[in-house]
Protein backbone atom coordinates (compact mmCIF):
# COMPACT_ATOMS: atom_id res chain seq x y z
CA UNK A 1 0.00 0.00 0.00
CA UNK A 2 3.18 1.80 0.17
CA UNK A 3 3.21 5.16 -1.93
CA UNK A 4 -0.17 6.53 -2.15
CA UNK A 5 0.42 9.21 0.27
CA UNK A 6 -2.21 7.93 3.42
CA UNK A 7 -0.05 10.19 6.02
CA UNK A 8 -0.60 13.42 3.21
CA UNK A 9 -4.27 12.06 2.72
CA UNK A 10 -4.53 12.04 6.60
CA UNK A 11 -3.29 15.59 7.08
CA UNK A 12 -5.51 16.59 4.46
CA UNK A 13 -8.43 15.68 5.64
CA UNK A 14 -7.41 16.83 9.26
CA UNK A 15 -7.01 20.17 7.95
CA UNK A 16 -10.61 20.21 6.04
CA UNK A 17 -11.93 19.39 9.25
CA UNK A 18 -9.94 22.37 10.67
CA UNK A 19 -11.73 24.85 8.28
CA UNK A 20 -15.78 22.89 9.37
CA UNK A 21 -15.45 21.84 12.50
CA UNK A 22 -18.92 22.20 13.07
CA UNK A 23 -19.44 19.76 10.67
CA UNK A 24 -17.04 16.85 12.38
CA UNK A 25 -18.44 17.91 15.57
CA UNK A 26 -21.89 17.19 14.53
CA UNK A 27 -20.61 13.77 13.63
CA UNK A 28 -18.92 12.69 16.59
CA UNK A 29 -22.06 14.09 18.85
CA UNK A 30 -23.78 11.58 16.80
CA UNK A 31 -21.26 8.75 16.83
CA UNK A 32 -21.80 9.27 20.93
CA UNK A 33 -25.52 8.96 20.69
CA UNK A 34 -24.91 5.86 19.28
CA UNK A 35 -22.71 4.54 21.12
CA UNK A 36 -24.29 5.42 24.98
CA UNK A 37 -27.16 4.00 23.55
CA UNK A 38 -25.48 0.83 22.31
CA UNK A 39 -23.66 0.32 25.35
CA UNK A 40 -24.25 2.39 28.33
CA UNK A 41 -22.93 6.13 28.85
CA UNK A 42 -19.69 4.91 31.35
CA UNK A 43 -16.43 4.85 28.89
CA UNK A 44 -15.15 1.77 31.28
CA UNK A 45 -17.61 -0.63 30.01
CA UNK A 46 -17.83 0.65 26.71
CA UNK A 47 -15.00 -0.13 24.03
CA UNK A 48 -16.54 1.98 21.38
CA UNK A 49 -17.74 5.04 23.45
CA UNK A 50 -13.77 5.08 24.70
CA UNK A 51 -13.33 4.74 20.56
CA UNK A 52 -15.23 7.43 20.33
CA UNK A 53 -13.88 9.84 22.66
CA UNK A 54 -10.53 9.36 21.62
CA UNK A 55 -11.64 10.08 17.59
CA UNK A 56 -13.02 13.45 19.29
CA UNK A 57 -10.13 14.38 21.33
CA UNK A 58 -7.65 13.88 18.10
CA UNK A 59 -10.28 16.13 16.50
CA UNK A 60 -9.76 18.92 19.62
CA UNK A 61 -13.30 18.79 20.71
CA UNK A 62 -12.95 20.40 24.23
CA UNK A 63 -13.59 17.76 26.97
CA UNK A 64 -16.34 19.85 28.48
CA UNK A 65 -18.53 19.39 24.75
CA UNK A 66 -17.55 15.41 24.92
CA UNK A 67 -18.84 14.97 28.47
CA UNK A 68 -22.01 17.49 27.69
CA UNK A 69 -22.52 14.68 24.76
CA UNK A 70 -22.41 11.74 26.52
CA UNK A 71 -24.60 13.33 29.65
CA UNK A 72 -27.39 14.08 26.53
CA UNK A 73 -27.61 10.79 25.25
CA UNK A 74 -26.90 9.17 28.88
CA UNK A 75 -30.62 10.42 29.06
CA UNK A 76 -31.72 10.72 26.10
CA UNK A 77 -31.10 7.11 24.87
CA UNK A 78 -35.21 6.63 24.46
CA UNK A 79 -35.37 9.17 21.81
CA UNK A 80 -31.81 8.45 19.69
CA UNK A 81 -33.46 7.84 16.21
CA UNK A 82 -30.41 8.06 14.35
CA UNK A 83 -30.01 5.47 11.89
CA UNK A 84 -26.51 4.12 10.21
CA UNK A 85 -26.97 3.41 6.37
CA UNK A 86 -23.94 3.17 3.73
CA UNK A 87 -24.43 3.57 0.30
CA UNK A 88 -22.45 2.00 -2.70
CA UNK A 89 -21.63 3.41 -6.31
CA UNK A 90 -18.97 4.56 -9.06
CA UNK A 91 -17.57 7.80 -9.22
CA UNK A 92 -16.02 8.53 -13.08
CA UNK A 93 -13.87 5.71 -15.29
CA UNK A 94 -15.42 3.35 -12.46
CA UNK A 95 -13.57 4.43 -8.99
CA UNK A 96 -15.57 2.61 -6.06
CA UNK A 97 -17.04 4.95 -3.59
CA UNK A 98 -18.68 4.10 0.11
CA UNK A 99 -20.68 6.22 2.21
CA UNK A 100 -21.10 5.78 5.74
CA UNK A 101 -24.00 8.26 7.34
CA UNK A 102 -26.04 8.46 10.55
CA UNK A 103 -29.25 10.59 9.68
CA UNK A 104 -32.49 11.04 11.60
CA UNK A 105 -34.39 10.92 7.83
CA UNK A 106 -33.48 8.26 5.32
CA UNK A 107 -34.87 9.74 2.50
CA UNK A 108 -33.22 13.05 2.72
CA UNK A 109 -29.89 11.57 3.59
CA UNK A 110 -30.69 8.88 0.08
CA UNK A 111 -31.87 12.08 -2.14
CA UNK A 112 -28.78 13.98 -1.28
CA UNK A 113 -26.15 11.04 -1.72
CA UNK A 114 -27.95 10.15 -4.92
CA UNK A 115 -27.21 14.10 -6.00
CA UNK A 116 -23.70 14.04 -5.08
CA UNK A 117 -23.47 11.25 -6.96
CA UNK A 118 -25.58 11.87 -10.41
CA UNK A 119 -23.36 15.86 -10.09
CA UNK A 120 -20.55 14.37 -10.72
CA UNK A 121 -21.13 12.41 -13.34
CA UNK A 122 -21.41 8.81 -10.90
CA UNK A 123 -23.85 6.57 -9.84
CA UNK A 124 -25.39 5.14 -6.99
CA UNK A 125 -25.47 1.09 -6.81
CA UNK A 126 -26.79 -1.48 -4.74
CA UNK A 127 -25.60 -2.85 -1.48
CA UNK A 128 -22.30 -4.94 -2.02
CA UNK A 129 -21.59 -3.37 -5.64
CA UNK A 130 -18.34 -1.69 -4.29
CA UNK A 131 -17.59 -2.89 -0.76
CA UNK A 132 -16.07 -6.28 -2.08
CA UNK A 133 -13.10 -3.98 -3.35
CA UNK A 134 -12.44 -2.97 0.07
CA UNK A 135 -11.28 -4.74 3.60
CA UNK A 136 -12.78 -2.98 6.71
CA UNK A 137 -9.55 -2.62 9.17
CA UNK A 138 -8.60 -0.59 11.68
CA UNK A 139 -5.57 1.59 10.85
CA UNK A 140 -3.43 3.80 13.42
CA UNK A 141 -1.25 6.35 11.89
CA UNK A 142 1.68 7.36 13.60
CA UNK A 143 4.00 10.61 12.98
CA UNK A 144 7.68 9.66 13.04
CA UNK A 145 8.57 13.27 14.35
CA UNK A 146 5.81 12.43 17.26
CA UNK A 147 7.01 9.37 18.19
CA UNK A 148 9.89 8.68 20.31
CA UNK A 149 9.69 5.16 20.78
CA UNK A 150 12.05 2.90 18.07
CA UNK A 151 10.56 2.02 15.24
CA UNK A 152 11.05 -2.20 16.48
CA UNK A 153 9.79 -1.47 19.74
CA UNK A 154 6.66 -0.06 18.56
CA UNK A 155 5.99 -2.53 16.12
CA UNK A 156 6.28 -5.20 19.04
CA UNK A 157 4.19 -3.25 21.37
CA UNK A 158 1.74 -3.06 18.22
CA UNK A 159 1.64 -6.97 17.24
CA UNK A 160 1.87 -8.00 20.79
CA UNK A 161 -1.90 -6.10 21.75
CA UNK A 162 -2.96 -8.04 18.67
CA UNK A 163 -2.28 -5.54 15.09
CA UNK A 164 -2.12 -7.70 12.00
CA UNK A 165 0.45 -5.68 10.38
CA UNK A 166 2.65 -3.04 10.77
CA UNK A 167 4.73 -0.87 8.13
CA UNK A 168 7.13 2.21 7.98
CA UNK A 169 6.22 5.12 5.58
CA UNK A 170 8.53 7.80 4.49
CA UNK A 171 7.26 10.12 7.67
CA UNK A 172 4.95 7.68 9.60
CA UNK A 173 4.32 4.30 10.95
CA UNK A 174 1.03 2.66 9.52
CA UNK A 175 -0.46 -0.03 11.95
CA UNK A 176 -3.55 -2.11 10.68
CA UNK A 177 -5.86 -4.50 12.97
CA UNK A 178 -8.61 -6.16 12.72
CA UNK A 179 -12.03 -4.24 13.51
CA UNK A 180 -12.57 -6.86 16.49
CA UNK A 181 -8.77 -5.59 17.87
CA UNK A 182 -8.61 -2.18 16.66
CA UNK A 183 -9.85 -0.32 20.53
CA UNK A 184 -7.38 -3.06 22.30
CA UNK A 185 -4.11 -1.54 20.31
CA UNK A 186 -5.22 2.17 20.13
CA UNK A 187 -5.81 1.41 23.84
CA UNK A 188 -2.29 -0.05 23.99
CA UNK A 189 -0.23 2.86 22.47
CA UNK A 190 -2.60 5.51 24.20
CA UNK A 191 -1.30 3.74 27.49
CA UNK A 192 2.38 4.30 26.40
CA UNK A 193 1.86 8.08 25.48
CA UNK A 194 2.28 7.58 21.44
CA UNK A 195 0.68 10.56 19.57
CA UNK A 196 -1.57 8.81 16.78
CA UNK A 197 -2.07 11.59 13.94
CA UNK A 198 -5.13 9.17 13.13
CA UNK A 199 -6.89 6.21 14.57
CA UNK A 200 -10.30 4.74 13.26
CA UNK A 201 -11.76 1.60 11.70
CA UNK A 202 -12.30 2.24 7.66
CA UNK A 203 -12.48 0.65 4.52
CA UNK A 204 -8.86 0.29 2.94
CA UNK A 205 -9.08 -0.37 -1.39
CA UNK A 206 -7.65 -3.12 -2.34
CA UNK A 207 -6.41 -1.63 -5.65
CA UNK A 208 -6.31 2.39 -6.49
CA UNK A 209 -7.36 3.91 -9.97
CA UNK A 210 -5.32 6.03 -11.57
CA UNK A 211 -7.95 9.63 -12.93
CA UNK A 212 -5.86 11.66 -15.74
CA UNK A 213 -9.26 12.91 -17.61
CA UNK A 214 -9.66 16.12 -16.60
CA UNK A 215 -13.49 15.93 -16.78
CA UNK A 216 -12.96 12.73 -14.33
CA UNK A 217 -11.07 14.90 -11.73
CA UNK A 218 -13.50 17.18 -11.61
CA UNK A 219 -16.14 14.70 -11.54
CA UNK A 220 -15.20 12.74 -8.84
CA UNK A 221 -13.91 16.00 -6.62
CA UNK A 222 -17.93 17.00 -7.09
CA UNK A 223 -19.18 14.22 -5.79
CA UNK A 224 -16.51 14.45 -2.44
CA UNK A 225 -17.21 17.92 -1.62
CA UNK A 226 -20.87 17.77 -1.70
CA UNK A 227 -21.41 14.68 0.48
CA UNK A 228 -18.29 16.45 2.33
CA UNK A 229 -20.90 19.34 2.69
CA UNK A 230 -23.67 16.92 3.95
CA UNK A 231 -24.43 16.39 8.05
CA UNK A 232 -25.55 13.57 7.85
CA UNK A 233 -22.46 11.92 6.58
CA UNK A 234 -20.45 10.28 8.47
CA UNK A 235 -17.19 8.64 6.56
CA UNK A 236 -16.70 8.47 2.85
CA UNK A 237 -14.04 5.68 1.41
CA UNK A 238 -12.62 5.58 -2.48
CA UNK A 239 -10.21 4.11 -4.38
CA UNK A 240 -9.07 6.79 -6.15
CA UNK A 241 -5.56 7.46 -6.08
CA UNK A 242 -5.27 10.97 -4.64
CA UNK A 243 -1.23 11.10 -4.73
């Protein structure tokens, strides 16, 4: 997977958070809805709420704003309606393209994908037409220039909590687990103090394609800024290579 830039993608996307925070916000409020509701409100006994809450602290939501979040949903958990739905389709020359969203109104959250899609010159298809080309894994990023444990050391510390893989980038060290591991080796580097510039279960592509076209590049930007523009979703995954 080496040399299609996921540290720069990483950054990238950090820094278009930056500039909406009220949009990523939004999200993680959500993604703690879910999660008190799924498993109780108290961070000890609940793996993904601690998931969670460590995806909003990398994100500098202010502790106060987490805990107001949880406290909500703690009792509000009777009237969390949010629904998860992902939609599949093909972006231009056939790039795959998930979408991930928690919405309160299916139909508005399926218009606007489906316009996001048809702007940019893509399609929506049905469930499974894309996600074959992908393999849901947690991944933890790790800045070299953050990290001041050796590069073998953290790579046993990684494998030993129970990561499937590890690898050294140019300027970072990419760890990948399974979903079923992923909060037992976040938790496991969190404990030794190592900064993660990113730490989440996604959807890695199996294979990239290549856009040239410039009608393509625009196409498929298009379609990423508008569902980038839209509350209700959550995560969006591509193969495109970006580098």
């Amino acid at each position: 997977m080496s040399g299609h830039s996921k540290f720069a993608n990483i950054k990238h996307k950090k820094e278009k958070n930056d500039r909406a925070k009220g949009k990523i916000f939004t999200i993680i409020g959500r993604e703690i809805a879910i999660a008190v509701k799924e498993g109780g409100a108290d961070p000890a006994n609940n793996s993904k709420l601690r998931d969670v809450i460590a995806k909003a602290k990398s994100n500098n939501m202010p502790n106060d704003t987490i805990e107001r979040g949880i406290k909500k949903a703690a009792g509000d958990t009777g009237n969390v309606n949010y629904e998860q739905v992902t939609y599949e389709g093909y972006g231009p020359s056939g790039t795959a393209i998930i979408v991930k969203a928690l919405t309160d109104n299916k139909n508005r959250t399926a218009a606007n994908v489906r316009n996001a899609f048809t702007k940019g010159n893509g399609s929506i298809g049905t469930q499974g037409c894309v996600s074959y080309m992908f393999d849901e894994k947690g991944q933890i990023l790790v800045a070299k220039d953050e990290c001041g444990m050796d590069a073998d050391d953290l790579m046993m510390l990684a494998l030993d909590a129970g990561a499937d893989d590890f690898a050294e980038e140019e300027d970072s060290f990419e760890i990948i687990t399974s979903p079923e591991s992923f909060s037992a080796v976040r938790e496991a580097l969190e404990n030794e103090k190592i900064a993660m510039a990113n730490a989440e279960v996604t959807m890695l592509p199996q294979t990239y394609v290549t856009l040239s076209e410039e009608a393509d590049l625009n196409g498929i930007q298009k379609i990423l800024d508008l569902l980038d523009e839209d509350d209700d979703v959550q995560e969006v995954f591509h193969n495109w290579d970006e580098s």
